[in-house]
Each structure stands twice: as structure tokens, then as C-alpha cells.
N, C-alpha and C. Protein backbone atom coordinates (compact mmCIF):
# COMPACT_ATOMS: atom_id res chain seq x y z
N UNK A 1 29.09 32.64 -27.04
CA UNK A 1 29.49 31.97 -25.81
C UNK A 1 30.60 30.98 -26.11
N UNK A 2 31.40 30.98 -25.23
CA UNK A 2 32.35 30.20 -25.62
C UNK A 2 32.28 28.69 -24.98
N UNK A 3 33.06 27.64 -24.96
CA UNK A 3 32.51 26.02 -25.21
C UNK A 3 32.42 26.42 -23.24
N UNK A 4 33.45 26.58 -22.90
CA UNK A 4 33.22 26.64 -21.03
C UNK A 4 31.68 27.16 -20.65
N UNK A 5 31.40 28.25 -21.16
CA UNK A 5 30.87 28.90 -20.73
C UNK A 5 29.35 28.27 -20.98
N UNK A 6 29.03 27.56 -21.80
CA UNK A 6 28.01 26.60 -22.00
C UNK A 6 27.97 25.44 -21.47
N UNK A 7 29.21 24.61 -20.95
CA UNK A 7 29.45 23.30 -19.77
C UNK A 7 29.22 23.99 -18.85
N UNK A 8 29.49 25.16 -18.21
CA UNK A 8 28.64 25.54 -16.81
C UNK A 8 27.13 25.64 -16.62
N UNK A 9 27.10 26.46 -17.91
CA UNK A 9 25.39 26.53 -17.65
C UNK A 9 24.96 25.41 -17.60
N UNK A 10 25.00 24.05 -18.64
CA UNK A 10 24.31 22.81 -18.93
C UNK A 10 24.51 22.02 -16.85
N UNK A 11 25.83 22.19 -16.68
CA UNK A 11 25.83 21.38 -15.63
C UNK A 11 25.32 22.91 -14.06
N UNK A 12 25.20 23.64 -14.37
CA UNK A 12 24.16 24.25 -13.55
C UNK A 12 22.39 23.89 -13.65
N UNK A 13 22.24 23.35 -14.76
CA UNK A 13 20.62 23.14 -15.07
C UNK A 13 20.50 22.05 -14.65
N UNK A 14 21.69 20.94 -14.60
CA UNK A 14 21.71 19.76 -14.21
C UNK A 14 21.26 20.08 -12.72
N UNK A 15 22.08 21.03 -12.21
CA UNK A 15 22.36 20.70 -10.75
C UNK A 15 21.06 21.14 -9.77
N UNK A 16 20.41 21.99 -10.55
CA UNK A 16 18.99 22.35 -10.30
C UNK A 16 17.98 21.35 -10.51
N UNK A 17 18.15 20.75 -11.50
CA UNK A 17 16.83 19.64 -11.79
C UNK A 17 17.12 18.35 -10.83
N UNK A 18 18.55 18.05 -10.33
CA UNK A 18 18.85 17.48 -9.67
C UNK A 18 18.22 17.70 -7.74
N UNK A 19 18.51 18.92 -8.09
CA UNK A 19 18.12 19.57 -6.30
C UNK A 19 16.06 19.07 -6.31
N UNK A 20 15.45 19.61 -7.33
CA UNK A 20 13.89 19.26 -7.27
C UNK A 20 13.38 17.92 -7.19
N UNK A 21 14.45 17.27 -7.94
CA UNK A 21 13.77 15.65 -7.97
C UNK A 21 14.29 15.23 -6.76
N UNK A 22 15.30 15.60 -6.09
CA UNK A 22 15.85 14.89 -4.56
C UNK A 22 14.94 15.09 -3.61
N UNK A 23 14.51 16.83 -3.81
CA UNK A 23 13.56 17.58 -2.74
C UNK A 23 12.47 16.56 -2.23
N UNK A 24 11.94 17.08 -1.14
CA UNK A 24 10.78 16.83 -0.42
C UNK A 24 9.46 17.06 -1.36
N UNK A 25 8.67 16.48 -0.85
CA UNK A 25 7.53 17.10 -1.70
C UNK A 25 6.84 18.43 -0.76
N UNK A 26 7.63 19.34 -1.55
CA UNK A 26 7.47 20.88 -1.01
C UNK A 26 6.03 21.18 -1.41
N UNK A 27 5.06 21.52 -0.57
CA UNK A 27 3.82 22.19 -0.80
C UNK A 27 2.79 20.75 -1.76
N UNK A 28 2.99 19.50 -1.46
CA UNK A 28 2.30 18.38 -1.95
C UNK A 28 1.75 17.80 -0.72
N UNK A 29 0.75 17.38 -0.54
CA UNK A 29 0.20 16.61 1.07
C UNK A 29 -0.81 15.64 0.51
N UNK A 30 0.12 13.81 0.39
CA UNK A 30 -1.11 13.00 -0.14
C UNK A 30 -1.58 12.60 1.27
N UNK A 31 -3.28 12.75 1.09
CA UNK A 31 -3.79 12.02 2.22
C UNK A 31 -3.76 10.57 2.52
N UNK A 32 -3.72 10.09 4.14
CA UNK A 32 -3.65 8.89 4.12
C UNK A 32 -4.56 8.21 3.68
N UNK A 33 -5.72 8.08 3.41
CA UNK A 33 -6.88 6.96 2.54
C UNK A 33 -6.02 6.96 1.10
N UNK A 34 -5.26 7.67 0.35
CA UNK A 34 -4.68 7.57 -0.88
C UNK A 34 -3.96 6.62 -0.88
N UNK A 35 -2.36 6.80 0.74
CA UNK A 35 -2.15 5.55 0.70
C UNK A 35 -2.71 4.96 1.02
N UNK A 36 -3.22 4.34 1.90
CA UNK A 36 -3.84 3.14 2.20
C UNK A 36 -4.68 2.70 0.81
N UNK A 37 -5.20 3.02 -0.31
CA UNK A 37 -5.71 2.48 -1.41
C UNK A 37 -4.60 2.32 -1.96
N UNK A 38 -3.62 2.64 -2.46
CA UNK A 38 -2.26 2.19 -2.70
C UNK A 38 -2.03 0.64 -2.56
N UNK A 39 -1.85 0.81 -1.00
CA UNK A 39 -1.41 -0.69 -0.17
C UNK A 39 -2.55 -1.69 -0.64
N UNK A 40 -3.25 -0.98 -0.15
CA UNK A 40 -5.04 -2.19 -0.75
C UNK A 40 -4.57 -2.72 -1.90
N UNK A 41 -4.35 -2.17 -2.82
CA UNK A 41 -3.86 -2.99 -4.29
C UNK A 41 -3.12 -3.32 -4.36
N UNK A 42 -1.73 -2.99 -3.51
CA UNK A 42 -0.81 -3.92 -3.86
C UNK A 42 -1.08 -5.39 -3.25
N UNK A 43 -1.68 -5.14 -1.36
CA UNK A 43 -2.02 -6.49 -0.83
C UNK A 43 -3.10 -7.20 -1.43
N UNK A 44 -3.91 -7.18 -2.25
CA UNK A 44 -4.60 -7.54 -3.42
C UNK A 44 -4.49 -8.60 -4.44
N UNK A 45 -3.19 -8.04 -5.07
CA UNK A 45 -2.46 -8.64 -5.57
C UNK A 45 -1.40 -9.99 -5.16
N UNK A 46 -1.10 -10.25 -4.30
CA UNK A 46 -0.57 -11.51 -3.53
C UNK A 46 -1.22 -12.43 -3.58
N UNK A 47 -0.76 -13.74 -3.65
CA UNK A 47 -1.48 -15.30 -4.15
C UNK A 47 -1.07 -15.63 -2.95
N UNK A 48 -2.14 -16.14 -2.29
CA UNK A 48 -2.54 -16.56 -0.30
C UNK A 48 -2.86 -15.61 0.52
N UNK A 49 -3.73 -14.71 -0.16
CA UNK A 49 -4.31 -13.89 0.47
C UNK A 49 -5.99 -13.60 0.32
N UNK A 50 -6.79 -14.60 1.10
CA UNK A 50 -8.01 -14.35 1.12
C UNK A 50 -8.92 -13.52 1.04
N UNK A 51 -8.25 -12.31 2.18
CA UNK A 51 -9.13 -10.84 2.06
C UNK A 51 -8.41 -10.53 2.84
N UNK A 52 -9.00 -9.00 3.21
CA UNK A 52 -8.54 -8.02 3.77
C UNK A 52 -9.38 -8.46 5.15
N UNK A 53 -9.42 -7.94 6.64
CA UNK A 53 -9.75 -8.17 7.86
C UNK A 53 -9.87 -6.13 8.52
N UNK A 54 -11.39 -6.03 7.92
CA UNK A 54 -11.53 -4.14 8.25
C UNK A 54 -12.10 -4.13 9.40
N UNK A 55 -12.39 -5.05 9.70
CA UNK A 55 -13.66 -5.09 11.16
C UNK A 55 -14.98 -4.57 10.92
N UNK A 56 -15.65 -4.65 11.99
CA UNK A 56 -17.21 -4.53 12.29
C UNK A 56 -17.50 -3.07 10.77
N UNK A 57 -16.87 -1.94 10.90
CA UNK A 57 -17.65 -0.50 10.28
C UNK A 57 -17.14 -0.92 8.60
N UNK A 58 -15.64 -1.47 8.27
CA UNK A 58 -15.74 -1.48 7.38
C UNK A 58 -16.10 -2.32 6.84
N UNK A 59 -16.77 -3.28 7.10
CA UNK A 59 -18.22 -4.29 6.31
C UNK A 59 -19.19 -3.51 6.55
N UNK A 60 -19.85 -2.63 7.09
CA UNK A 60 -20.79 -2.36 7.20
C UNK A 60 -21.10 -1.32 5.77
N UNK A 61 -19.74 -0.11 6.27
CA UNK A 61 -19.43 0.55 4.84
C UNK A 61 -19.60 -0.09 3.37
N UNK A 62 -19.05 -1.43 3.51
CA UNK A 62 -18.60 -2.00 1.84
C UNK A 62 -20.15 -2.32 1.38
N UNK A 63 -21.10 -2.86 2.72
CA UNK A 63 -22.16 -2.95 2.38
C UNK A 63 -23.37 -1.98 1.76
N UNK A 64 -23.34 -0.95 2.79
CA UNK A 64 -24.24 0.15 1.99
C UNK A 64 -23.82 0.63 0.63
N UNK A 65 -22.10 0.89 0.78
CA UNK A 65 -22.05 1.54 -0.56
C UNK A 65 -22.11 0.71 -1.54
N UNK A 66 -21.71 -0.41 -1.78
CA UNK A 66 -22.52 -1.26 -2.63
C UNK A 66 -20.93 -1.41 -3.83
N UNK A 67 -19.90 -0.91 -2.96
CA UNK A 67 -18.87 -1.10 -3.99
C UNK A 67 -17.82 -1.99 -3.04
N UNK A 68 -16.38 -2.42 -3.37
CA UNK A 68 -15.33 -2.77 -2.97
C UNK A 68 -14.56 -1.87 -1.50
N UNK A 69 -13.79 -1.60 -0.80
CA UNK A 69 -13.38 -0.73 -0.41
C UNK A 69 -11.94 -1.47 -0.30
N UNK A 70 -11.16 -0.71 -0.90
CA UNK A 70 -9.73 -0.82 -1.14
C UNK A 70 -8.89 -0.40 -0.05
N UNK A 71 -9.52 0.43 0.63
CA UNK A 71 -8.58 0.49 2.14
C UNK A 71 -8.60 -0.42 3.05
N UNK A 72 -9.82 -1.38 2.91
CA UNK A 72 -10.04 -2.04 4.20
C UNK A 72 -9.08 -2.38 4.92
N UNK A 73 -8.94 -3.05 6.26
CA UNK A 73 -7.75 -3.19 6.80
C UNK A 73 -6.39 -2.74 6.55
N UNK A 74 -6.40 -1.46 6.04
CA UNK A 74 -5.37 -0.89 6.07
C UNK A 74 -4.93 0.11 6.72
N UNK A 75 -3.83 0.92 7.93
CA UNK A 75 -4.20 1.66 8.89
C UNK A 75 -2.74 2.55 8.35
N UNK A 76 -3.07 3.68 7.68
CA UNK A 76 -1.95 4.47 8.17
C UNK A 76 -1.51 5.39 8.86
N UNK A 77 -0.09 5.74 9.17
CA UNK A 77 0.25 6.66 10.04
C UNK A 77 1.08 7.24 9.24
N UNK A 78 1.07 8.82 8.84
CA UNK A 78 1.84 9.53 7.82
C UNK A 78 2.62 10.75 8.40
N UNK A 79 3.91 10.74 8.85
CA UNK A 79 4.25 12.50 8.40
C UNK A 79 4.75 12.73 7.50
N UNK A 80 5.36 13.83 7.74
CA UNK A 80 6.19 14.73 6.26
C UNK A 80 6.86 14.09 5.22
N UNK A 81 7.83 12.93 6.07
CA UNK A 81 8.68 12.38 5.17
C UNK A 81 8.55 10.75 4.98
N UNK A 82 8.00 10.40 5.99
CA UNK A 82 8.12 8.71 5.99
C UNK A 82 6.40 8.29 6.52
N UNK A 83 6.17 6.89 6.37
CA UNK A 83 5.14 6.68 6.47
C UNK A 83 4.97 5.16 7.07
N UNK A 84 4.35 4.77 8.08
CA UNK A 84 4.45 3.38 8.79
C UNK A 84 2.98 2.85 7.86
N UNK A 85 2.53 1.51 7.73
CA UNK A 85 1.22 0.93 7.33
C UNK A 85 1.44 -0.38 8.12
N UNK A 86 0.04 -0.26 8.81
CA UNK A 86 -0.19 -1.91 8.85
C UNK A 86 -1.40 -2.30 8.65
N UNK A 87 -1.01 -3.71 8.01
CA UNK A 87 -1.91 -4.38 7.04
C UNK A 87 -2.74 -5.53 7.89
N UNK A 88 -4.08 -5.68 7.62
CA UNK A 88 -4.57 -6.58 8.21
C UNK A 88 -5.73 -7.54 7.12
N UNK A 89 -4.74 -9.03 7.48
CA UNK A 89 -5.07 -9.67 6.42
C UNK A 89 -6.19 -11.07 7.31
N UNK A 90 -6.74 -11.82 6.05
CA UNK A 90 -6.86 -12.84 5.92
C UNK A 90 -6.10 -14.31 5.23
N UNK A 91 -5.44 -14.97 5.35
CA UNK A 91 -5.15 -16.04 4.88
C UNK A 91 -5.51 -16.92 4.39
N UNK A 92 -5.56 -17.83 3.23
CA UNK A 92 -6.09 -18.62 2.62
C UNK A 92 -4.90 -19.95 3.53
N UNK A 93 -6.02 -21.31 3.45
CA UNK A 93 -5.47 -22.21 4.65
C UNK A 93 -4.34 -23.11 3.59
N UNK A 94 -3.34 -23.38 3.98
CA UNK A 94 -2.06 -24.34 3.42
C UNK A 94 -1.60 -23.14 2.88
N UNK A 95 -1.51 -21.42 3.36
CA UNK A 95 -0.57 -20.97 2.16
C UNK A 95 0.27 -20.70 3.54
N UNK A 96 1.34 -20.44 3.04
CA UNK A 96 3.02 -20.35 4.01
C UNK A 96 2.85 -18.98 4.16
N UNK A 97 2.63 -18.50 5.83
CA UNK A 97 2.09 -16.97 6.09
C UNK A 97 3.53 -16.23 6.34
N UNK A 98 4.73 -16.69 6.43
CA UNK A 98 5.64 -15.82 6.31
C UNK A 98 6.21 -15.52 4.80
N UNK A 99 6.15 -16.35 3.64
CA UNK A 99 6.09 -15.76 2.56
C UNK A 99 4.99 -14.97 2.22
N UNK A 100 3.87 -15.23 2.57
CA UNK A 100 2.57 -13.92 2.45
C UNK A 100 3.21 -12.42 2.90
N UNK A 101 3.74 -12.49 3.80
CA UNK A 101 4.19 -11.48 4.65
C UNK A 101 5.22 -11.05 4.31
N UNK A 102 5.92 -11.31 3.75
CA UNK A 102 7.66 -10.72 3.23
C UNK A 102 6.93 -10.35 1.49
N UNK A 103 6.13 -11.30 1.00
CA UNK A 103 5.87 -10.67 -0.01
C UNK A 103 4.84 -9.24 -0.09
N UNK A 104 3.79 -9.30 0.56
CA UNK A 104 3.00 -8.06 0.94
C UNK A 104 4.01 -6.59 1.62
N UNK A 105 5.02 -6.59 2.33
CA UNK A 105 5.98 -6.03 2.64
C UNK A 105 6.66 -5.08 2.01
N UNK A 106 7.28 -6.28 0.82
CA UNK A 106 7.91 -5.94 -0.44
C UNK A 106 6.98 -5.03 -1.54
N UNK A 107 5.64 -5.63 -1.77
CA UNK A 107 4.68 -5.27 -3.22
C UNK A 107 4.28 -3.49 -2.41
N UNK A 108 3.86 -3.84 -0.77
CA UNK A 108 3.24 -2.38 -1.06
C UNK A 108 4.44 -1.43 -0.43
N UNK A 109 5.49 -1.39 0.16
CA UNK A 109 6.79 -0.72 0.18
C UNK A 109 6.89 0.19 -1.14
N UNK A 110 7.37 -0.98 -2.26
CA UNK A 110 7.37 -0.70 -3.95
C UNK A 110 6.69 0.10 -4.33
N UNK A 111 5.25 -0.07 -3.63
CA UNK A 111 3.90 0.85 -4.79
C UNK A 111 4.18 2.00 -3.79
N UNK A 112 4.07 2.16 -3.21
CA UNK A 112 3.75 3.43 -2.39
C UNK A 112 5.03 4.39 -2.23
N UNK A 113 6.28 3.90 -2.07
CA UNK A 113 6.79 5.02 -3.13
C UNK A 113 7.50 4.97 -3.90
N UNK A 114 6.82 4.44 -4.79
CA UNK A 114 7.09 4.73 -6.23
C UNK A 114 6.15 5.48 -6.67
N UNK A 115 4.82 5.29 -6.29
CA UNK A 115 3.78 6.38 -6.58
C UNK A 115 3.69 7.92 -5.88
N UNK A 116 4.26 7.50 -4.52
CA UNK A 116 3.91 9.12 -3.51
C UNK A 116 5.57 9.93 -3.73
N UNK A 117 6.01 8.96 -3.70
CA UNK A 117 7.61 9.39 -3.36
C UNK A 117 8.12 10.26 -1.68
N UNK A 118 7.06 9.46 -0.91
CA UNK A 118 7.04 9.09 0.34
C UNK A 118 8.05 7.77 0.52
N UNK A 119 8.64 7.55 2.01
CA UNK A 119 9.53 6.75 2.50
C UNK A 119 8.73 5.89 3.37
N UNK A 120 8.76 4.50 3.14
CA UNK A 120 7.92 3.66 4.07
C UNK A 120 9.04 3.24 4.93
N UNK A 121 8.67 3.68 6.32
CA UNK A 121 9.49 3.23 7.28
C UNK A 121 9.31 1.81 7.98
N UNK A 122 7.79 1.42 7.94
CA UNK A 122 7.30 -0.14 8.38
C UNK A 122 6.57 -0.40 6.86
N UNK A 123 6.22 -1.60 7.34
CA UNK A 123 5.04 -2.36 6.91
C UNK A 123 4.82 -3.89 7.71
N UNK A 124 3.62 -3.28 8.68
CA UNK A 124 3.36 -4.61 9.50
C UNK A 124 1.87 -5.24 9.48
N UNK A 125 2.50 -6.40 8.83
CA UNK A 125 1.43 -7.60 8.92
C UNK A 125 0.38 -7.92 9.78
N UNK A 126 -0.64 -7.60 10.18
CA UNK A 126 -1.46 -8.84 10.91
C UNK A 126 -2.09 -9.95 10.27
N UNK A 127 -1.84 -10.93 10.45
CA UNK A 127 -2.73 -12.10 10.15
C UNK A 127 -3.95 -12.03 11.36
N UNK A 128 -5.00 -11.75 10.91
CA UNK A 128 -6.40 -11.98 11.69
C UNK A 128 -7.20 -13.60 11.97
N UNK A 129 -6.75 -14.14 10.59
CA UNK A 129 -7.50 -15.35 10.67
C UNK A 129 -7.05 -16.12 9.26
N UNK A 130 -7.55 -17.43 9.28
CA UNK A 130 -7.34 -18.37 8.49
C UNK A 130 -8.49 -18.93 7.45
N UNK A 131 -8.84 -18.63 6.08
CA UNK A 131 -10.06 -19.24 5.48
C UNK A 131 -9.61 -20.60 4.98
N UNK A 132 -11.00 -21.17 5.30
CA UNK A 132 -10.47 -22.62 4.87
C UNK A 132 -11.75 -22.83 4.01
N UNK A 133 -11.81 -24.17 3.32
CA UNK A 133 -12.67 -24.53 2.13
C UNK A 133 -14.15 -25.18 3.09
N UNK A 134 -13.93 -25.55 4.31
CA UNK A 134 -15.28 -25.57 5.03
C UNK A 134 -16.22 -24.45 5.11
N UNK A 135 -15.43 -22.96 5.49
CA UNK A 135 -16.17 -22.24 5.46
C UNK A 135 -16.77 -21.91 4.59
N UNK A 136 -16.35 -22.10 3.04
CA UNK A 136 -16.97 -21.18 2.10
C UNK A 136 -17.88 -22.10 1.71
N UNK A 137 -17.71 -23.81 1.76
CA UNK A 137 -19.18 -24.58 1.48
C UNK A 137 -20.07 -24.21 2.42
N UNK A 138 -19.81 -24.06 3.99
CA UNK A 138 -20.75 -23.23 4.58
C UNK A 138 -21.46 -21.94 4.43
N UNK A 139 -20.92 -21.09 3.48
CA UNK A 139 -21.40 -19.80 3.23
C UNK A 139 -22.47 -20.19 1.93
N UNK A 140 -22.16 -21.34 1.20
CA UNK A 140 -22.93 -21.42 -0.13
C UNK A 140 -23.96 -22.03 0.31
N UNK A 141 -24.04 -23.13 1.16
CA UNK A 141 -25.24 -23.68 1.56
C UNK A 141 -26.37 -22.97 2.56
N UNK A 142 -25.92 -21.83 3.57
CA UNK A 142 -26.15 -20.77 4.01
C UNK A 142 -26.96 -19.52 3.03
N UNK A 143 -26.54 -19.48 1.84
CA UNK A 143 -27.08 -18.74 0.50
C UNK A 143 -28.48 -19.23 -0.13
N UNK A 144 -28.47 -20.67 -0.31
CA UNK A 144 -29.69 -21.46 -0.27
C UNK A 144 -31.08 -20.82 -0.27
């Protein structure tokens, strides 16, 4: 083979491995509880963030099963190519809820695709409520 004739092939193999990694995820379908455990860990991870806010079933869930549930308050909506989440949080009291929120935004945007290689088109915040240090001496003396 002569030197041309081997720069075509190399930059034909290029141009193929190039076309698969751009592609869609052809014949891949992550379910939404995958993301949403995704997001769970990334909103997890954020300093002023009390808990998650799942409502009435998913306490009830975390309770029987007797483990964590990493989706809680997390709601997604998925098609083919892009993916909306919104997050529903708790707040810890004196933390600044629009840096909570631009940072939670940012962390699970990042994780989710970087892991799915899905396109997050939202990520919207609810703040549900505010924990403050009354309540939780109320929960300990309540324990009693």
C-alpha cells in the first residue's frame, strides 16, 4: 500500500468512530428511575440541602423497605434525545436557596450526561420547605 492509500483508510476509521460516538444512543433506552437515581446523588451531594421532599408514598416506601431511596423527589420526563428533571428539595435554614439551586442545576445537568449521554433540557428546583434546628430538637425529644 502506498503512504496515500493508508491516510485514507486511517482517516476513514476516524470518520466512522467519529459518526458512533456523535450518534444517538441507537437501540439503548435508560429508564427514568436510572435517571432520577442519577440526580438523587448528585442533589445529595450539595452543602444546604437538608433532604429530598417525595411526599406522602415515598416515605411510606423508604419506610417498609427499610433502605434510602435515591429517587425521592425526583420527577422525570424523558424522550429520545433530551430529558427535563425536577427536583424537590428541602433546605437547611440560613443557607442562600438560589446558590442551592444554580448549584443542584449545574451537579445533576453534569452527572446525567455524562453518565447517559442524554441532553438535559431543564432542571427545575422546588424548594418545599425550610429545616431549622427547632425542629430537629423537636424530633429528638419526641424519640424519648
Amino acid at each position: 500500500m502506498e503512504e496515500n492509500e493508508i491516510k485514507e483508510k486511517n482517516n476513514e476509521e476516524v470518520l466512522e468512530i467519529q459518526e458512533i460516538e456523535e450518534g444517538t444512543n441507537d437501540g439503548i433506552k435508560i429508564a427514568n428511575d436510572v435517571v432520577a437515581v442519577i440526580a438523587g446523588v448528585a442533589v445529595s451531594e450539595v452543602p444546604g440541602v437538608a433532604s429530598m421532599s417525595g411526599g406522602f408514598a415515598g416515605g411510606i416506601t423508604e419506610v417498609l423497605s427499610g433502605r434510602k431511596n435515591l429517587s425521592k423527589g425526583i420527577r422525570v420526563d424523558a424522550d429520545e434525545k433530551e430529558v427535563k428533571i425536577d427536583v424537590n428539595i428541602i433546605v437547611e435554614y440560613g443557607a442562600r436557596i438560589p446558590d442551592i439551586a444554580f448549584d443542584i442545576q449545574n451537579r445533576v445537568k453534569k452527572a446525567v450526561e455524562n453518565m447517559t449521554g442524554l441532553k438535559v433540557a431543564e432542571v427545575n428546583v422546588h424548594v418545599q420547605g425550610v429545616k431549622t434546628e427547632k425542629e430537629d430538637d423537636n424530633d429528638k425529644e419526641s424519640d424519648k
